[in-house]
PDB file of N, CA and C in Angstrom:
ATOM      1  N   UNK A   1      -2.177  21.707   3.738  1.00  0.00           N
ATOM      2  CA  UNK A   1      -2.228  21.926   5.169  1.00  0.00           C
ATOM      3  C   UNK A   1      -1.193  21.031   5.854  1.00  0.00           C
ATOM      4  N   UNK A   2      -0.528  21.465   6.781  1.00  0.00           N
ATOM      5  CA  UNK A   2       0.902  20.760   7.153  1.00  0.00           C
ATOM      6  C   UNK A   2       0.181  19.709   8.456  1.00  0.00           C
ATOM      7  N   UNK A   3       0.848  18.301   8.926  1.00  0.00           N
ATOM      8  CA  UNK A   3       0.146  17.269   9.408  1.00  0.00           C
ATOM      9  C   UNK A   3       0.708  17.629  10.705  1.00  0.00           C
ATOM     10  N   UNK A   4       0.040  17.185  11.898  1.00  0.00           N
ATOM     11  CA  UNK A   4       0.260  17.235  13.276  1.00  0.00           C
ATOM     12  C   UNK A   4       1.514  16.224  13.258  1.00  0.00           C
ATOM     13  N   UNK A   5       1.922  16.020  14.068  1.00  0.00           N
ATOM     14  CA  UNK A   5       3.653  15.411  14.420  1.00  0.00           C
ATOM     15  C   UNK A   5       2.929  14.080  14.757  1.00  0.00           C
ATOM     16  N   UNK A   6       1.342  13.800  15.804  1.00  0.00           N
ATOM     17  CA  UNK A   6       0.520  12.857  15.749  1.00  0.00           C
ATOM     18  C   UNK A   6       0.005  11.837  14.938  1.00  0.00           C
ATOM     19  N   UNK A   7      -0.296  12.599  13.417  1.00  0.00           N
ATOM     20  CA  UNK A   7      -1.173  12.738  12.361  1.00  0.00           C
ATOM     21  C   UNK A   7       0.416  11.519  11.756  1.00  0.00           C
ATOM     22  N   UNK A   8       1.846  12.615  11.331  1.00  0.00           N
ATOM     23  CA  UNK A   8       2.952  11.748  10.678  1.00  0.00           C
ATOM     24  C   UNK A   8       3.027  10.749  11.671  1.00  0.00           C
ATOM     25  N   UNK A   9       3.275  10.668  12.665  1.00  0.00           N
ATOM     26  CA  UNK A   9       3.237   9.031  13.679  1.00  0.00           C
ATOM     27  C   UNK A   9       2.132   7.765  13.462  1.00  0.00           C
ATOM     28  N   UNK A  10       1.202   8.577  13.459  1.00  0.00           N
ATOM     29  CA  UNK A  10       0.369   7.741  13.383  1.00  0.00           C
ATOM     30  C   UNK A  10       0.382   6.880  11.678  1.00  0.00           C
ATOM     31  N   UNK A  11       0.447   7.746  10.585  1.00  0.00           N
ATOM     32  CA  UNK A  11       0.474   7.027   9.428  1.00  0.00           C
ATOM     33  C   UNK A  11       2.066   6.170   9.150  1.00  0.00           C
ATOM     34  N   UNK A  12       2.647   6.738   9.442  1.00  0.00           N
ATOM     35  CA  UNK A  12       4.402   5.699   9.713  1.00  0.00           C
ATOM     36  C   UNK A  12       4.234   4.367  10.117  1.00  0.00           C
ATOM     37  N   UNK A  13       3.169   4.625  11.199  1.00  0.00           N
ATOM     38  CA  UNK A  13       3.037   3.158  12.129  1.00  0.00           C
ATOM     39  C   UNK A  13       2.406   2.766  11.464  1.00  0.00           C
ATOM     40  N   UNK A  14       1.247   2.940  11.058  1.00  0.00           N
ATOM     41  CA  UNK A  14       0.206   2.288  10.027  1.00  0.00           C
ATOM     42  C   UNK A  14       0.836   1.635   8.867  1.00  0.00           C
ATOM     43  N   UNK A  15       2.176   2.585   8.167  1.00  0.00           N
ATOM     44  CA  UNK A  15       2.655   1.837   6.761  1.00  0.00           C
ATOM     45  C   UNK A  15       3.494   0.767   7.255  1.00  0.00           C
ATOM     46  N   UNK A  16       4.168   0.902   8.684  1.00  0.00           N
ATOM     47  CA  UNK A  16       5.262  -0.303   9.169  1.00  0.00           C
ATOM     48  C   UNK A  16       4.084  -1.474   9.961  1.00  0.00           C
ATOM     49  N   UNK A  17       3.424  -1.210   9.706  1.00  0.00           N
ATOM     50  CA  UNK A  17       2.349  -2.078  10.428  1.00  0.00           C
ATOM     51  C   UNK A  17       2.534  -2.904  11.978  1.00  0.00           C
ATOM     52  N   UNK A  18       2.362  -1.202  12.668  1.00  0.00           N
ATOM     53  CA  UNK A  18       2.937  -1.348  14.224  1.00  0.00           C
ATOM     54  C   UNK A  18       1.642  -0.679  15.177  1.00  0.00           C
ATOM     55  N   UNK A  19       1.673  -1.218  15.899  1.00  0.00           N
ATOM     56  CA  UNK A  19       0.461   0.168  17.374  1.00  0.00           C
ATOM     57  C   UNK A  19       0.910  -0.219  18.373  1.00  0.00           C
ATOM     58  N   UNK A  20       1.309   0.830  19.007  1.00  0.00           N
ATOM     59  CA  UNK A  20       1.998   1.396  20.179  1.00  0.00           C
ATOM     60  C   UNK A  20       0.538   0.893  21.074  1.00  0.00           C
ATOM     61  N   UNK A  21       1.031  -0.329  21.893  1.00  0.00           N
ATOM     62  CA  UNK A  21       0.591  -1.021  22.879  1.00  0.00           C
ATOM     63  C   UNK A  21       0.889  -0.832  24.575  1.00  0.00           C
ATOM     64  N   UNK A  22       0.153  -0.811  25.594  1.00  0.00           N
ATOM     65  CA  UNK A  22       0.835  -0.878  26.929  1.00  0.00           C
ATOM     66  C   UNK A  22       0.171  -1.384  27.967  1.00  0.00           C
ATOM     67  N   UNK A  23       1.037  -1.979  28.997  1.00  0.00           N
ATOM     68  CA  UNK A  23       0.314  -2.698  30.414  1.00  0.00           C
ATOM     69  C   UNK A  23       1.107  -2.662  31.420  1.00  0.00           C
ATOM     70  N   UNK A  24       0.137  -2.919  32.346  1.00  0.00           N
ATOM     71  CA  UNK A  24       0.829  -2.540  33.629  1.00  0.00           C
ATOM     72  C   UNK A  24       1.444  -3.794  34.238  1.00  0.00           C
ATOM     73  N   UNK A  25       2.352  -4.170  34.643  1.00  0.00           N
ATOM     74  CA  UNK A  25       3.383  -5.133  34.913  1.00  0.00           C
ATOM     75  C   UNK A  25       3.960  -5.101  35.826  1.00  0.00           C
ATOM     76  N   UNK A  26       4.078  -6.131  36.877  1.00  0.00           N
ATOM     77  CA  UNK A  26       5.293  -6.059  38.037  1.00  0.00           C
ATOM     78  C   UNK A  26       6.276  -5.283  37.983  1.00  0.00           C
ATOM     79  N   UNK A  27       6.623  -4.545  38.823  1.00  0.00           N
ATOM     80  CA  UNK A  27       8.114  -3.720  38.490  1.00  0.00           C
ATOM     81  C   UNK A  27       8.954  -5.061  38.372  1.00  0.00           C
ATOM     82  N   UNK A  28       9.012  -6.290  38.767  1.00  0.00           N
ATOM     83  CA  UNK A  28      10.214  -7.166  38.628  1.00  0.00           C
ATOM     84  C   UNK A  28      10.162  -7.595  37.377  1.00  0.00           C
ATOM     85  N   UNK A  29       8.898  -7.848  36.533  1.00  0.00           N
ATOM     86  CA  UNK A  29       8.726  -8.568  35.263  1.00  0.00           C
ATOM     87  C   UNK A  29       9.504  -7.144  34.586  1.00  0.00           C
ATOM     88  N   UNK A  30       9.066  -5.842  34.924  1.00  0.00           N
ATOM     89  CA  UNK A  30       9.773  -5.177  33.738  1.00  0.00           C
ATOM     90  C   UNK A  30      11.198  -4.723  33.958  1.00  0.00           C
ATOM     91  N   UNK A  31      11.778  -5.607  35.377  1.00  0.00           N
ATOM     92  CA  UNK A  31      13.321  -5.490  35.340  1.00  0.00           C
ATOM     93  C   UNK A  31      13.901  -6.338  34.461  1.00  0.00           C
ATOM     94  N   UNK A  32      13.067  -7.570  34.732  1.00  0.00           N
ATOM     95  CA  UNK A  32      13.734  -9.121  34.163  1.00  0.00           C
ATOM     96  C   UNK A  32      13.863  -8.336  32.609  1.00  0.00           C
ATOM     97  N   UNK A  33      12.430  -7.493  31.908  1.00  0.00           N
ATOM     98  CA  UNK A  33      12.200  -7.593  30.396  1.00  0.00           C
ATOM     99  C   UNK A  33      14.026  -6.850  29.818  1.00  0.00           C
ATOM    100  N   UNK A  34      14.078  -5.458  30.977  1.00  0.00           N
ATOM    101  CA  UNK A  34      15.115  -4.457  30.662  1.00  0.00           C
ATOM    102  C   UNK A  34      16.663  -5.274  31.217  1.00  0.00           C
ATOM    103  N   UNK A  35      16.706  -6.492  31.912  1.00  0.00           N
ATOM    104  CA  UNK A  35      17.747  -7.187  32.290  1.00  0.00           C
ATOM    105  C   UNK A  35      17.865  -7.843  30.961  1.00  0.00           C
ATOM    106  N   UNK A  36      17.060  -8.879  30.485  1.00  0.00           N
ATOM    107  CA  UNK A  36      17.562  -9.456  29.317  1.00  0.00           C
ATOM    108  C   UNK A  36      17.740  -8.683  27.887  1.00  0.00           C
ATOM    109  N   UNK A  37      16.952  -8.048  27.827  1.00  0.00           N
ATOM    110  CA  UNK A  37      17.076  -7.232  26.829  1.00  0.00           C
ATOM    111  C   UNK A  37      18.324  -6.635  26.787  1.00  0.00           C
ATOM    112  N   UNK A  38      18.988  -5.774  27.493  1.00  0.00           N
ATOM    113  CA  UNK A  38      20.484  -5.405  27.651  1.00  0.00           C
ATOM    114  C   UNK A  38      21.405  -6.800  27.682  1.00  0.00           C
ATOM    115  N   UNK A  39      21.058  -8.094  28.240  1.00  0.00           N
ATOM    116  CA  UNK A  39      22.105  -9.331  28.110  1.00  0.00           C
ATOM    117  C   UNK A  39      21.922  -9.889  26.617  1.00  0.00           C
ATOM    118  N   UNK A  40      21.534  -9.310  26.042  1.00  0.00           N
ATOM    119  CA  UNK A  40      20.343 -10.340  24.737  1.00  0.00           C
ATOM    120  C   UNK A  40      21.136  -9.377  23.587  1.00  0.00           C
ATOM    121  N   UNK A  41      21.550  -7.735  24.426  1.00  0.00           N
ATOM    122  CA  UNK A  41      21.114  -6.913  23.086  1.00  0.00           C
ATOM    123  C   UNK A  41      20.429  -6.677  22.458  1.00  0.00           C
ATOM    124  N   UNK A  42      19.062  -6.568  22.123  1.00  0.00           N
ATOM    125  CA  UNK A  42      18.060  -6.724  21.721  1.00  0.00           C
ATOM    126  C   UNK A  42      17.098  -6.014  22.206  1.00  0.00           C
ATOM    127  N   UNK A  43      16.327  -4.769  21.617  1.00  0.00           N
ATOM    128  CA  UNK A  43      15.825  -3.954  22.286  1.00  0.00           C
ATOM    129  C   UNK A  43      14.348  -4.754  22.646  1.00  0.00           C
ATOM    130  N   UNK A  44      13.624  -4.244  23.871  1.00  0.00           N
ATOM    131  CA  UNK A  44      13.050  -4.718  24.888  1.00  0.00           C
ATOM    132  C   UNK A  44      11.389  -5.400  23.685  1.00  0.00           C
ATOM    133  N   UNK A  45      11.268  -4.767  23.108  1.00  0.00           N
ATOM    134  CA  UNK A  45       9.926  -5.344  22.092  1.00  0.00           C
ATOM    135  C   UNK A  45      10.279  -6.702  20.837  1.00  0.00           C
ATOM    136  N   UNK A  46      11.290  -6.365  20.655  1.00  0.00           N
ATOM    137  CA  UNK A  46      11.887  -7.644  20.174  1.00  0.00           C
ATOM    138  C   UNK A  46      11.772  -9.053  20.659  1.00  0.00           C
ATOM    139  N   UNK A  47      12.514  -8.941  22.839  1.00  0.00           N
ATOM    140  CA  UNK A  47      12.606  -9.720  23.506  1.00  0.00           C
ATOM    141  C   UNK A  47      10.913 -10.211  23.526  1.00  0.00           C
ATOM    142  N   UNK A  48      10.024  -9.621  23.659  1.00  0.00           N
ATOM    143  CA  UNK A  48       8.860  -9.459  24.046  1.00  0.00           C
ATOM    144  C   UNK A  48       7.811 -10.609  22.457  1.00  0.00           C
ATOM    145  N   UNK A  49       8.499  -9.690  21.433  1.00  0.00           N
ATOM    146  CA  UNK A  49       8.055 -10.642  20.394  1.00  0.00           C
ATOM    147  C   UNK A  49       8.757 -11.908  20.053  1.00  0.00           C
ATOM    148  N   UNK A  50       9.690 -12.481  20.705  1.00  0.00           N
ATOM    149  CA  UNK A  50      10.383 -13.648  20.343  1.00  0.00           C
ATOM    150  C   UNK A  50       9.797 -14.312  21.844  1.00  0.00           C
ATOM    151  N   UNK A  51       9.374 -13.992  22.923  1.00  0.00           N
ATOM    152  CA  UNK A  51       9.068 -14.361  23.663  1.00  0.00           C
ATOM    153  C   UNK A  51       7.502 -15.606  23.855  1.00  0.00           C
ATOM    154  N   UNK A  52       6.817 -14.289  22.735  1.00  0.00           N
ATOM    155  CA  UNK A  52       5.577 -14.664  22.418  1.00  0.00           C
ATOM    156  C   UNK A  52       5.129 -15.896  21.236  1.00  0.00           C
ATOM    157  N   UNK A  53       6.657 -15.662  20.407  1.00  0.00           N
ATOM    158  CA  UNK A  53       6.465 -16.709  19.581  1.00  0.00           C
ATOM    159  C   UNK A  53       7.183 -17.973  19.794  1.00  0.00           C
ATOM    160  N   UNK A  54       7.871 -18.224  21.343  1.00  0.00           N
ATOM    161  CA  UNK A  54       8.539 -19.457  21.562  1.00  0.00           C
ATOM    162  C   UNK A  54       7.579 -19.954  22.599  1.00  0.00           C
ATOM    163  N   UNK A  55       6.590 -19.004  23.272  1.00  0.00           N
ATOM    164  CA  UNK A  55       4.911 -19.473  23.848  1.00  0.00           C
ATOM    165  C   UNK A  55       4.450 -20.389  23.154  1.00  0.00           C
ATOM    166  N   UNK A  56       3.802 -19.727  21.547  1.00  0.00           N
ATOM    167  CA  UNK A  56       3.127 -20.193  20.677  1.00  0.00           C
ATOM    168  C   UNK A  56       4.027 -21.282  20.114  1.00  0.00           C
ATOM    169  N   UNK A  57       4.424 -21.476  20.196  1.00  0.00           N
ATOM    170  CA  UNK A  57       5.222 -22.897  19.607  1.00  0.00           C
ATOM    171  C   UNK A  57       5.081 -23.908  20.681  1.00  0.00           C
ATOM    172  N   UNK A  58       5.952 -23.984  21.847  1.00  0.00           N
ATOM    173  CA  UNK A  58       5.548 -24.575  22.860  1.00  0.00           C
ATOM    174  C   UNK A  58       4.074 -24.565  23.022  1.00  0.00           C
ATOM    175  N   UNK A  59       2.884 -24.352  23.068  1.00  0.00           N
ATOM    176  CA  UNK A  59       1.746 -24.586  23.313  1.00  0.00           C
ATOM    177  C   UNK A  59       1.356 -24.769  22.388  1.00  0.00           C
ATOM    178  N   UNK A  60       1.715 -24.815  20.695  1.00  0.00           N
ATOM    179  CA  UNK A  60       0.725 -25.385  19.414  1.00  0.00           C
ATOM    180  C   UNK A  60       0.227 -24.730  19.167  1.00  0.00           C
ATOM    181  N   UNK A  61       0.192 -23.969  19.276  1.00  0.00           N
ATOM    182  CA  UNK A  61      -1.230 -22.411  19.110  1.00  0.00           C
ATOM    183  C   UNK A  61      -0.725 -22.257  17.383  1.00  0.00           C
TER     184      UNK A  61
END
């Protein structure tokens, strides 16, 4: 039986061990995210995960 286009997304993400996350955000926070991200090069989830892990460092976590 052939898989929904859903069904292949969903197991892709599962083997890259990813889930499509979202929130609602200042329109300015998500200029700043799409400003650096284009100065950075670096597409916008990247910025977002290096962001989170120079948090966690700075705070010890």
């Amino acid at each position: 039986m052939a898989k929904t286009m859903a069904e292949i997304v969903a197991k892709s993400d599962e083997k890259r061990g990813v889930k499509a996350k979202t929130y609602k955000l200042p329109l300015s926070v998500i200029a700043e995210i799409e400003q650096l991200s284009h100065q950075l090069n670096i597409p916008q989830n990247q910025l977002i995960i290096q962001a989170v892990e120079l948090f966690k460092s700075q705070k010890g976590a």
